[in-house]
PDB file of N, CA and C in Angstrom:
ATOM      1  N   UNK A   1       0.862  -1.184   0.000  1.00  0.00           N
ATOM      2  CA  UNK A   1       0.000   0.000   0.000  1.00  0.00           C
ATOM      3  C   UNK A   1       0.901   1.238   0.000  1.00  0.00           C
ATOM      4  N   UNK A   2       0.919   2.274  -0.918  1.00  0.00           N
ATOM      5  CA  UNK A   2       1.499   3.282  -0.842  1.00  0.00           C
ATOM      6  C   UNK A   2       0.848   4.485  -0.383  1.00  0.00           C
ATOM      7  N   UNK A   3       1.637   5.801   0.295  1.00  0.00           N
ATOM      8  CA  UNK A   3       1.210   6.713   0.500  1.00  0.00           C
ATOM      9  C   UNK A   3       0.032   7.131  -0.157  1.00  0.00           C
ATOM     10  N   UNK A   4      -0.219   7.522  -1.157  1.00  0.00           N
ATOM     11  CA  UNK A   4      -1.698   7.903  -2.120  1.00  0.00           C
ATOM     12  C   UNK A   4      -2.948   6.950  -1.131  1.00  0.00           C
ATOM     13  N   UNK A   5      -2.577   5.294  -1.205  1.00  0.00           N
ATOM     14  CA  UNK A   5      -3.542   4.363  -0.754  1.00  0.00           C
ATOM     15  C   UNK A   5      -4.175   4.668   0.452  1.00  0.00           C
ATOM     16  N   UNK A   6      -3.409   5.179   1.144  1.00  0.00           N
ATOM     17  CA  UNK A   6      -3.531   5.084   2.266  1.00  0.00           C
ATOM     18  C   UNK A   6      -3.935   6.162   3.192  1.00  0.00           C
ATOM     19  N   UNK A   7      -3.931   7.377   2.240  1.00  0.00           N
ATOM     20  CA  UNK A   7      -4.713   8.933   2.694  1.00  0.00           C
ATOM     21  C   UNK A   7      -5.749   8.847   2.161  1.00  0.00           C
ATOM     22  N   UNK A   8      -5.732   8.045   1.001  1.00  0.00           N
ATOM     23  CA  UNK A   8      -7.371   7.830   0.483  1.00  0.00           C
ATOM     24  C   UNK A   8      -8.553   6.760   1.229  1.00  0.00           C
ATOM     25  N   UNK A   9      -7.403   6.028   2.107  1.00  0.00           N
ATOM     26  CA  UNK A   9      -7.959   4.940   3.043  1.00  0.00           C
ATOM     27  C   UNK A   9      -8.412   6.018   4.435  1.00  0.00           C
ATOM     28  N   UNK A  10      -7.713   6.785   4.570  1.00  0.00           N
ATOM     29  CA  UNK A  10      -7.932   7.502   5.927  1.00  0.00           C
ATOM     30  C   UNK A  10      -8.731   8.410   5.647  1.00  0.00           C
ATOM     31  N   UNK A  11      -9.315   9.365   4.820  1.00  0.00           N
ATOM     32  CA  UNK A  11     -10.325  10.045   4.339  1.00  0.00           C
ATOM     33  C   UNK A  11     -11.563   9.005   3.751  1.00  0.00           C
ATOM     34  N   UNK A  12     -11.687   8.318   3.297  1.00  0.00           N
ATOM     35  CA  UNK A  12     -12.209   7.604   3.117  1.00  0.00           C
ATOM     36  C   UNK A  12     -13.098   6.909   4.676  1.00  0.00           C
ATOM     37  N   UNK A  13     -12.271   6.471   5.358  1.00  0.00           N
ATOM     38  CA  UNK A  13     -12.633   6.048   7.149  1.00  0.00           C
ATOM     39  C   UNK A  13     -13.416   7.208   7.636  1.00  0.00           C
ATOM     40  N   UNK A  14     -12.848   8.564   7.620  1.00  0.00           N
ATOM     41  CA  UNK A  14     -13.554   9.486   8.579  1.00  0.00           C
ATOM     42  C   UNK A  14     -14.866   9.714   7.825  1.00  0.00           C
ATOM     43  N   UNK A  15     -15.281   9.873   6.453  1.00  0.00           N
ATOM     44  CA  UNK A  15     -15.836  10.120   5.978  1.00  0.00           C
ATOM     45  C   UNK A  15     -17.416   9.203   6.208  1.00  0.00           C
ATOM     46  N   UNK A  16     -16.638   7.789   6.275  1.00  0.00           N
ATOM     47  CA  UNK A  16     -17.739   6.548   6.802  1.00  0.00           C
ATOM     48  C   UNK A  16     -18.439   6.886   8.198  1.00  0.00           C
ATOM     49  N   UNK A  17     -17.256   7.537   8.761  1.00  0.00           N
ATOM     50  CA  UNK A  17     -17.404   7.853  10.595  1.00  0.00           C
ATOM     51  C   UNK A  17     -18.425   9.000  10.885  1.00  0.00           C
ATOM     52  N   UNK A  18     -18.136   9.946   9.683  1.00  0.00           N
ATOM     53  CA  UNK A  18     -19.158  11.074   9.583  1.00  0.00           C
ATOM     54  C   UNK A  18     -20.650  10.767   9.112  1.00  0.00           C
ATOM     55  N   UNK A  19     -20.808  10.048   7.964  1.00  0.00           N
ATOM     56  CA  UNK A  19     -22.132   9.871   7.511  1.00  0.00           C
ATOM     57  C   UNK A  19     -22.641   8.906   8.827  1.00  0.00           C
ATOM     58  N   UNK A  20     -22.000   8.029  10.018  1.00  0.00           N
ATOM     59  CA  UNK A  20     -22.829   7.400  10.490  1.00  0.00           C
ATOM     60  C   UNK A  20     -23.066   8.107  11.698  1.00  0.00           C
ATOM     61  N   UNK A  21     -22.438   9.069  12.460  1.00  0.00           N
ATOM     62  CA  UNK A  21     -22.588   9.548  13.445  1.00  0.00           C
ATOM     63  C   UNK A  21     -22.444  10.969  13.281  1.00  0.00           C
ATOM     64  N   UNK A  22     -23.271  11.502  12.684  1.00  0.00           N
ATOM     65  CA  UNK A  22     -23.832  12.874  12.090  1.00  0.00           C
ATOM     66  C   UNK A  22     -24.600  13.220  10.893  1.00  0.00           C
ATOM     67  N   UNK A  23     -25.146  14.697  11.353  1.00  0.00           N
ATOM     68  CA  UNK A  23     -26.423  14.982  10.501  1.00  0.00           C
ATOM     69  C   UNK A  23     -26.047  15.137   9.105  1.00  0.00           C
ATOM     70  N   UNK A  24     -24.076  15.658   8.509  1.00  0.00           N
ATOM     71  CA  UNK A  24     -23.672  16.381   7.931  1.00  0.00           C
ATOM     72  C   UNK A  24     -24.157  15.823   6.310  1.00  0.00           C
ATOM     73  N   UNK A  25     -24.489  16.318   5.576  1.00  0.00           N
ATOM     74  CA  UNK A  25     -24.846  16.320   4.111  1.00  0.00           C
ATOM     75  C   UNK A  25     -23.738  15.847   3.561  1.00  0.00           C
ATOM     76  N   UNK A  26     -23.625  14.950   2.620  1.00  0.00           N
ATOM     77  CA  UNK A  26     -22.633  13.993   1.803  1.00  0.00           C
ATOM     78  C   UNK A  26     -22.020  15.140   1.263  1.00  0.00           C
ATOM     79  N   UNK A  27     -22.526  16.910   0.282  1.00  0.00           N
ATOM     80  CA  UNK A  27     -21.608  17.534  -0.217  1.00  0.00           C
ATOM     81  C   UNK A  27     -21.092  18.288   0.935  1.00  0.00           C
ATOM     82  N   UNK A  28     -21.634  18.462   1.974  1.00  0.00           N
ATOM     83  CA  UNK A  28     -20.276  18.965   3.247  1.00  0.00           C
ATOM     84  C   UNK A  28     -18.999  18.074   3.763  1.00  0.00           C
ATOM     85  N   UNK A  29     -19.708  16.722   3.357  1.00  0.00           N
ATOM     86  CA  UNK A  29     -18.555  15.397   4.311  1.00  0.00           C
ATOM     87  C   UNK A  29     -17.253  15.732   3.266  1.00  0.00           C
ATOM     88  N   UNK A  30     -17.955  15.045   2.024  1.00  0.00           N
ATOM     89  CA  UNK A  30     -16.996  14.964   0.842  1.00  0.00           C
ATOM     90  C   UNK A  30     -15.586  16.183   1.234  1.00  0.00           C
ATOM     91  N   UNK A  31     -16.385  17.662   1.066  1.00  0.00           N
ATOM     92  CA  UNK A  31     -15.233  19.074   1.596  1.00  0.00           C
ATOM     93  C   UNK A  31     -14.319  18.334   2.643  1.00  0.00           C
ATOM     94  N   UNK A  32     -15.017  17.917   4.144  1.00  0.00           N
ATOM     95  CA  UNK A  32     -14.458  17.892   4.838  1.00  0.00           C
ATOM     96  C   UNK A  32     -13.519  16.826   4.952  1.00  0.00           C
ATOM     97  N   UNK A  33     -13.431  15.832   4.255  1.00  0.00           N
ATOM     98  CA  UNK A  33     -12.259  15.083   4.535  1.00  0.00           C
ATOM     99  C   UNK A  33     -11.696  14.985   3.137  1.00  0.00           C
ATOM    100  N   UNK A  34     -11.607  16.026   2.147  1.00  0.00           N
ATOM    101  CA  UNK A  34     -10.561  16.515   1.568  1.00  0.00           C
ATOM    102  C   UNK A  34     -10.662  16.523   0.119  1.00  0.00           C
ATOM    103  N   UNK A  35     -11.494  15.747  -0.805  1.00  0.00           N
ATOM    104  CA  UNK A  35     -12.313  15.640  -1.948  1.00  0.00           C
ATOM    105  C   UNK A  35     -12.483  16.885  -2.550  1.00  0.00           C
ATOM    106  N   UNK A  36     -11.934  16.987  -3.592  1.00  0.00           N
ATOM    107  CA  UNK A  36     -12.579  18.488  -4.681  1.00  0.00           C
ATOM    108  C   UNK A  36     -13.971  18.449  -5.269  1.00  0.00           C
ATOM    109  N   UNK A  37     -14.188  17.262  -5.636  1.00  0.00           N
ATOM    110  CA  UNK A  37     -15.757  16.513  -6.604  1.00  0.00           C
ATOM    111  C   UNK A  37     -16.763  15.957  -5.892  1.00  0.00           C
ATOM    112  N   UNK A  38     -17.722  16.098  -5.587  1.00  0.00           N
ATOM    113  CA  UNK A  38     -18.672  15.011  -5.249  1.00  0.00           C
ATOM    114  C   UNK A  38     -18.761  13.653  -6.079  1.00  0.00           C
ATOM    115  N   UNK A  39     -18.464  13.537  -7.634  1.00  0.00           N
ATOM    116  CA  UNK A  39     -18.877  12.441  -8.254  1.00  0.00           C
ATOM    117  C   UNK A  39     -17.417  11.297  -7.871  1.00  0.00           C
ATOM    118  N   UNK A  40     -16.294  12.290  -7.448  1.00  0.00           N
ATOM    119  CA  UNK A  40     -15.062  11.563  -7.145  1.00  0.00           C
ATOM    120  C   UNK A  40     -14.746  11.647  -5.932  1.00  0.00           C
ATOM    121  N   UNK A  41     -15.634  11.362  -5.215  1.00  0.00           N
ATOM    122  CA  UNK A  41     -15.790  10.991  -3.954  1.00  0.00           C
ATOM    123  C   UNK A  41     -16.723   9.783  -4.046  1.00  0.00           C
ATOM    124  N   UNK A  42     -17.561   9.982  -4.335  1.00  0.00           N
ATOM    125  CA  UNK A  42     -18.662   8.781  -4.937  1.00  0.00           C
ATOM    126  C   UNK A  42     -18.071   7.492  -5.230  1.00  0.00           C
ATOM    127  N   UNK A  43     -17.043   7.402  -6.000  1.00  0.00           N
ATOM    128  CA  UNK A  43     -16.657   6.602  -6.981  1.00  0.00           C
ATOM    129  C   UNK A  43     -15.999   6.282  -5.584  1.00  0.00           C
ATOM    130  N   UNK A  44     -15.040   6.828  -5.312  1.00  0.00           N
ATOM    131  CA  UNK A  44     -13.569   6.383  -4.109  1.00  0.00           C
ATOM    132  C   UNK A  44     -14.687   5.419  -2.897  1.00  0.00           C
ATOM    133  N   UNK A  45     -15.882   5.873  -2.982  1.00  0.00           N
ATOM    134  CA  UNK A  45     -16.092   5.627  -1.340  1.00  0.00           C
ATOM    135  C   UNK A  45     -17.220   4.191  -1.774  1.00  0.00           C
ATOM    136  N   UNK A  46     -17.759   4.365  -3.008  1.00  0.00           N
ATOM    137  CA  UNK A  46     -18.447   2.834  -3.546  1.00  0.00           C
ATOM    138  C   UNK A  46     -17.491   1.702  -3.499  1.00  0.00           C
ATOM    139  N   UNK A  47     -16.259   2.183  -4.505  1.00  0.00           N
ATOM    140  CA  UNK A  47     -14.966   1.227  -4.423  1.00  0.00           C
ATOM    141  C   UNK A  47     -14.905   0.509  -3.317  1.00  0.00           C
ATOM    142  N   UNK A  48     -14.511   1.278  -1.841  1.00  0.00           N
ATOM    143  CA  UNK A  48     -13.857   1.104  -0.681  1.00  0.00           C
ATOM    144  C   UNK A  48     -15.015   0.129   0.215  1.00  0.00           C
ATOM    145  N   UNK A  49     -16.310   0.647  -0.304  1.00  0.00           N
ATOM    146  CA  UNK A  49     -17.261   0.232   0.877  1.00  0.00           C
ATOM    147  C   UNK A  49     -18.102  -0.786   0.168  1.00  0.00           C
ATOM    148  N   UNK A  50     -18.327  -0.578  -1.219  1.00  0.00           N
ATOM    149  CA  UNK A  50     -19.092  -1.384  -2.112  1.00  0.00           C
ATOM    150  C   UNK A  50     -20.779  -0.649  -2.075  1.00  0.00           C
ATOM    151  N   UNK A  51     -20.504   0.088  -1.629  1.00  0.00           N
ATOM    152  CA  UNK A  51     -22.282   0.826  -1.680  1.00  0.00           C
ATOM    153  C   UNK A  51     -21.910   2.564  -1.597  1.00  0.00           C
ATOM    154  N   UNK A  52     -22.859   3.211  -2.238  1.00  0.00           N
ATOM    155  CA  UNK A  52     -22.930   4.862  -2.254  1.00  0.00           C
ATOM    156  C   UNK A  52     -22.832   4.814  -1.028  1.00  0.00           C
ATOM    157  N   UNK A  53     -22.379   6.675  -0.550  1.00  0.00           N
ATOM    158  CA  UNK A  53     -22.205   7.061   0.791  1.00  0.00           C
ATOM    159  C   UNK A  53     -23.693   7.026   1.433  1.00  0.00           C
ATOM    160  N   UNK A  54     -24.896   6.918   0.436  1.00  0.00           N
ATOM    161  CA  UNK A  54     -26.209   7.195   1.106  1.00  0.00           C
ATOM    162  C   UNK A  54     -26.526   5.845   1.591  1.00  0.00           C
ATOM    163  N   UNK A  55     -26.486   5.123   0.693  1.00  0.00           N
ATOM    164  CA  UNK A  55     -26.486   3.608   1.125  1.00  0.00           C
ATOM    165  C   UNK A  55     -26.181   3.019   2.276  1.00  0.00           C
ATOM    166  N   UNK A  56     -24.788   3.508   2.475  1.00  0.00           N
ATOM    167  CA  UNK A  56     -24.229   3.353   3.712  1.00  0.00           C
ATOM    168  C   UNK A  56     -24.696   3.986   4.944  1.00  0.00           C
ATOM    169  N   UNK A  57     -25.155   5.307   4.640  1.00  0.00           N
ATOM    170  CA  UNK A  57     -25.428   5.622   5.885  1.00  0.00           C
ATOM    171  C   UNK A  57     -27.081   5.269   6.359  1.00  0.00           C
ATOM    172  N   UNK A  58     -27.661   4.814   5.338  1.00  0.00           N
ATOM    173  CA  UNK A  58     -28.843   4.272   5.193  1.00  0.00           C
ATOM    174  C   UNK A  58     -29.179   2.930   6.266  1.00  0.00           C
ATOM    175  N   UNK A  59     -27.604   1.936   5.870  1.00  0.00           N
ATOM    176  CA  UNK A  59     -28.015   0.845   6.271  1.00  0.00           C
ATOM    177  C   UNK A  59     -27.017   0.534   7.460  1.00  0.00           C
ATOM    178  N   UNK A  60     -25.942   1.578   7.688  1.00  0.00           N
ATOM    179  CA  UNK A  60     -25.700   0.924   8.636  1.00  0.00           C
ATOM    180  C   UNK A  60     -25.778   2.343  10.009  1.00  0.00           C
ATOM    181  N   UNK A  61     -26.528   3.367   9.745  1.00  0.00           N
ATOM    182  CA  UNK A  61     -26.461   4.329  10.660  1.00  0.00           C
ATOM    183  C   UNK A  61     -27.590   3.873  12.056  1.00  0.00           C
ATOM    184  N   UNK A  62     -26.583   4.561  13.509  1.00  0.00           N
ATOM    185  CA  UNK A  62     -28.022   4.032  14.123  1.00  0.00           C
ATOM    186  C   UNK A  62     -28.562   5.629  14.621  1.00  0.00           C
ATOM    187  N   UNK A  63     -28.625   6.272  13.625  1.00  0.00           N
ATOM    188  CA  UNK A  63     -29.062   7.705  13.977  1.00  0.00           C
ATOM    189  C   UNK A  63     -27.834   8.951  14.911  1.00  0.00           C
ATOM    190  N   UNK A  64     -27.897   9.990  14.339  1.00  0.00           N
ATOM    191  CA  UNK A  64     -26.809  10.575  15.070  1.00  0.00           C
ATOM    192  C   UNK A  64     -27.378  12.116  16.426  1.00  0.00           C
TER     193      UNK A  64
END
């Protein structure tokens, strides 16, 4: 795993951490852990998790 992998692994994590334990809107998360695009954030975080960020916070949030 190289450097690149692995900031994209750690933005990627907080980002999971945010949609499940907060109110924050997917185009605020995306800003906040470091993403220029929403659609390339999308892509990075389906890859990583296998489901959209809504998906995710859909199915595995227990409300924040």
């Amino acid at each position: 795993v190289n450097l690149f992998e692995r900031l994209r692994d750690a933005r990627l994590e907080m980002a999971g951490s945010l949609l499940l334990h907060t109110d924050l809107q997917i185009k605020a998360i995306f800003r906040e852990v470091g993403y220029k695009s929403l659609s390339g954030f999308e892509e990075a975080f389906k890859e990583k998790f296998g489901m959209g960020p809504s998906q995710y916070r859909a199915r595995f949030s227990t409300g924040a």
